[in-house]
N, C-alpha and C. Protein backbone atom coordinates (compact mmCIF):
# COMPACT_ATOMS: atom_id res chain seq x y z
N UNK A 1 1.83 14.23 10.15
CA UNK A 1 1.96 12.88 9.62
C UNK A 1 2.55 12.96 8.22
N UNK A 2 3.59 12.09 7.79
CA UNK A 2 3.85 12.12 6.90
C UNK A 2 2.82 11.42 5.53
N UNK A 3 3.29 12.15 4.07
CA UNK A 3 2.13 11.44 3.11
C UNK A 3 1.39 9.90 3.51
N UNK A 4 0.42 10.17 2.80
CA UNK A 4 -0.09 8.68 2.83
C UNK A 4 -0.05 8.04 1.22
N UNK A 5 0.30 6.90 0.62
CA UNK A 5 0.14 6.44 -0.51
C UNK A 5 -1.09 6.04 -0.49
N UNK A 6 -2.00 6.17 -1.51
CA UNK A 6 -3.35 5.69 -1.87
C UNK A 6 -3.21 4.70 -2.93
N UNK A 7 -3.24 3.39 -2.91
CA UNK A 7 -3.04 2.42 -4.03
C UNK A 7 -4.81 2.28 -4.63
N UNK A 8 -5.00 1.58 -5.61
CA UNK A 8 -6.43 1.08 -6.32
C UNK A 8 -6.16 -0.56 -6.03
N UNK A 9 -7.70 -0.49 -6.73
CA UNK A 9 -7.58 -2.68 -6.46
C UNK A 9 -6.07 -2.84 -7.16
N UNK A 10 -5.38 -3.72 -7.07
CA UNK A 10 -4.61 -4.29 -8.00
C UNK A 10 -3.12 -3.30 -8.57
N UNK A 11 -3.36 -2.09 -8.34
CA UNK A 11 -2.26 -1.02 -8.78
C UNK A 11 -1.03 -1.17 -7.99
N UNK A 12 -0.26 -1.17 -8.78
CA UNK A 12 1.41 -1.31 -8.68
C UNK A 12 1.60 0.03 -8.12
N UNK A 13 1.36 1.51 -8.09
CA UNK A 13 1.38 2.47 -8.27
C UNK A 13 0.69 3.36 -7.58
N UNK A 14 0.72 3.94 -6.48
CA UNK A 14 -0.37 4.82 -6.19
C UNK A 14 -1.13 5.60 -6.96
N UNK A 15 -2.51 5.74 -7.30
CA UNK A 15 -3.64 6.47 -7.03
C UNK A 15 -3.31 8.24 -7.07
N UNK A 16 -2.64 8.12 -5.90
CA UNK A 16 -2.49 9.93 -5.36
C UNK A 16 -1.62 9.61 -4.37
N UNK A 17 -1.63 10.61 -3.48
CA UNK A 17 -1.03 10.57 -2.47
C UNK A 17 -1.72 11.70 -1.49
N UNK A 18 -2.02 11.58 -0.11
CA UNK A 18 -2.95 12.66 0.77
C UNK A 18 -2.24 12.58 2.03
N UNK A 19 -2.52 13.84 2.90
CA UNK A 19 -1.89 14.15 3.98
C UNK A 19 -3.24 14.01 4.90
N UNK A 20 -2.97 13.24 5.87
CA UNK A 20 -4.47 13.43 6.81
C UNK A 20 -3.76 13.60 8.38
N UNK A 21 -4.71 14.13 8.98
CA UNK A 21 -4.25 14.52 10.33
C UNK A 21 -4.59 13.08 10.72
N UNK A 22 -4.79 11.77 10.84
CA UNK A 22 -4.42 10.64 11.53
C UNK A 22 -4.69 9.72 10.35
N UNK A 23 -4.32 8.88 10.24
CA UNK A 23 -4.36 7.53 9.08
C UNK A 23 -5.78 6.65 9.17
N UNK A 24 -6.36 7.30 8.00
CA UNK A 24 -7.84 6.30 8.11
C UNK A 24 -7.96 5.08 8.24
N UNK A 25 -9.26 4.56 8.95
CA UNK A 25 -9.00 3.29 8.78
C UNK A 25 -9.93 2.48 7.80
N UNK A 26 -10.13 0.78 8.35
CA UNK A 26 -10.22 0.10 7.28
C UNK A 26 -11.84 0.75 7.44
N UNK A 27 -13.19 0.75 6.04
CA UNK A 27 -14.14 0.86 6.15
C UNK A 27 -14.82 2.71 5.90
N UNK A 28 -13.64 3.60 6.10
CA UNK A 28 -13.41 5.13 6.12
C UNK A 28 -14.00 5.01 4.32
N UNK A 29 -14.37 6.36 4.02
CA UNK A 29 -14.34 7.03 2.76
C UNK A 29 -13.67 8.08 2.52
N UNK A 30 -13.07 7.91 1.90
CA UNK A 30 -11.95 9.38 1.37
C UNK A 30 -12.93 9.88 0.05
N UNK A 31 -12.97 11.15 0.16
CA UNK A 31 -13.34 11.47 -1.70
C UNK A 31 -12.61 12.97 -2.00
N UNK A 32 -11.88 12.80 -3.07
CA UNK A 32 -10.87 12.83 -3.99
C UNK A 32 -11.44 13.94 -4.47
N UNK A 33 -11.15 15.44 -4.87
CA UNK A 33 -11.71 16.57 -5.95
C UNK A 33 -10.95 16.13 -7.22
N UNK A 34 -11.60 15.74 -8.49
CA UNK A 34 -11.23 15.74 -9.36
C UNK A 34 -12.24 16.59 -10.72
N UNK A 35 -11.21 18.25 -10.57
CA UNK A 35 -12.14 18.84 -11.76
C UNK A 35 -13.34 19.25 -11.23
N UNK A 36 -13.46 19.57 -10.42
CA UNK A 36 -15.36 20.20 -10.23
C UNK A 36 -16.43 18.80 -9.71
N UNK A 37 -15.50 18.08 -9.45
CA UNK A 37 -16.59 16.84 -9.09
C UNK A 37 -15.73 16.12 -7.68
N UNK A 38 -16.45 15.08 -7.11
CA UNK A 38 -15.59 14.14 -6.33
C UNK A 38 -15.63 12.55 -6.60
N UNK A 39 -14.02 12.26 -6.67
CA UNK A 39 -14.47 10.73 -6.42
C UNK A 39 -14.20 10.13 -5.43
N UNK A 40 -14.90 9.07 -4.48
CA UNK A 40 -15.30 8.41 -3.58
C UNK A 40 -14.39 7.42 -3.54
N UNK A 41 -13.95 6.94 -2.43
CA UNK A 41 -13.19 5.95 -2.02
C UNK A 41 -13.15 5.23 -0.86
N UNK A 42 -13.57 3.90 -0.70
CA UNK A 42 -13.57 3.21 0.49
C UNK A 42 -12.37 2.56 0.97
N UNK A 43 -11.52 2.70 2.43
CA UNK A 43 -10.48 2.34 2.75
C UNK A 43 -10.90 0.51 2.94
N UNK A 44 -9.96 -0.37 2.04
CA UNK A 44 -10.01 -1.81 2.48
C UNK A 44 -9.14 -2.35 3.14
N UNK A 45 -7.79 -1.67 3.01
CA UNK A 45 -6.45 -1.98 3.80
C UNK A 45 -5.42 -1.14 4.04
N UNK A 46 -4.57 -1.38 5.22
CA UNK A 46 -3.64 -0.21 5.72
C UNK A 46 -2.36 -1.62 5.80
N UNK A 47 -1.49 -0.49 5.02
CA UNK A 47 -0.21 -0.94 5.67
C UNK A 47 0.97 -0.13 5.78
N UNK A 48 2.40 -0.40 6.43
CA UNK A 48 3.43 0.27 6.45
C UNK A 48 4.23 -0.46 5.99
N UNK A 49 5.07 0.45 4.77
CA UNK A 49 5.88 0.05 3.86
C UNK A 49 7.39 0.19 3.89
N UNK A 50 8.23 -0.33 4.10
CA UNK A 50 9.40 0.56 4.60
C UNK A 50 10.46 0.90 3.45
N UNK A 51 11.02 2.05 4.02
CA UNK A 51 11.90 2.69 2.31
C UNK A 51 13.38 2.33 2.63
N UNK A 52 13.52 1.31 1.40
CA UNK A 52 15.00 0.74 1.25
C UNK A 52 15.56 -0.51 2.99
N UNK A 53 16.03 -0.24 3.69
CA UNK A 53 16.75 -0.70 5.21
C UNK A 53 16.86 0.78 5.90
N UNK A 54 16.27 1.72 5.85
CA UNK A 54 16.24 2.83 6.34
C UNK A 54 15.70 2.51 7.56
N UNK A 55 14.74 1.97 7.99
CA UNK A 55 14.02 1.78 9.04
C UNK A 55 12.64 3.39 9.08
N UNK A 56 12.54 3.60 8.01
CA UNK A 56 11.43 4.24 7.64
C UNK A 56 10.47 4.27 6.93
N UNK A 57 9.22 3.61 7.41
CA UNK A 57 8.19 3.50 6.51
C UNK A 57 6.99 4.59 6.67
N UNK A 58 6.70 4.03 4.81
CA UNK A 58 5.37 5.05 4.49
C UNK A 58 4.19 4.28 4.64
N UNK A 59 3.23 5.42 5.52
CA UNK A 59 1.93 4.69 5.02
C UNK A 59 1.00 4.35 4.30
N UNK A 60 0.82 3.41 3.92
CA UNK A 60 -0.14 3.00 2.63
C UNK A 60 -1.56 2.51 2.80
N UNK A 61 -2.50 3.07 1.89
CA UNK A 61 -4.06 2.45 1.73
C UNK A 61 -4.38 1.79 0.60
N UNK A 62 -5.31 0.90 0.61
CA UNK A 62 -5.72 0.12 -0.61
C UNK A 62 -7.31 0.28 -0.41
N UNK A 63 -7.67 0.77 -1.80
CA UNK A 63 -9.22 1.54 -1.24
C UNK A 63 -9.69 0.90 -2.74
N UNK A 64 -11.39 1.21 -2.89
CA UNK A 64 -12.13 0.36 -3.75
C UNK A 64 -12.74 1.77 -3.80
N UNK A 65 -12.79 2.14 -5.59
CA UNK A 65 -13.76 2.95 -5.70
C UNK A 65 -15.30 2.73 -5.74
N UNK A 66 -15.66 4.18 -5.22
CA UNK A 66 -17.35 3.83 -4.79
C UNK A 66 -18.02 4.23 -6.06
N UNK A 67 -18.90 3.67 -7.00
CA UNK A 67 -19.76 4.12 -7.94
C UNK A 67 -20.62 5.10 -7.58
């Protein structure tokens, strides 16, 4: 599968970017190694984005971090 974009609430910008053997869905937790720790992430939305008129899109998540 190609990358996945990970967006935040509101971010213009992905987050990260992760490779998963199938595309999580809505309600999933991803958690993130950052530095010796993890951060938590709940999937709220999936979409496919397409690059330029290529007829190729990336997949994208919009996730809510977990406290």
């Amino acid at each position: 599968m190609s990358p996945v974009e990970i967006y935040g609430e509101d971010e213009l910008k992905p987050l990260f970017e992760g490779k998963f053997a199938f595309l999580p869905r809505i309600g999933d937790t991803i958690s993130k190694e950052r530095g010796g720790y993890f951060d938590y992430y709940k999937v709220v939305e999936i979409w496919q984005r397409e690059e330029g008129e290529s007829g190729v899109f990336q997949p994208c998540l919009s996730v809510n971090a977990i406290d």
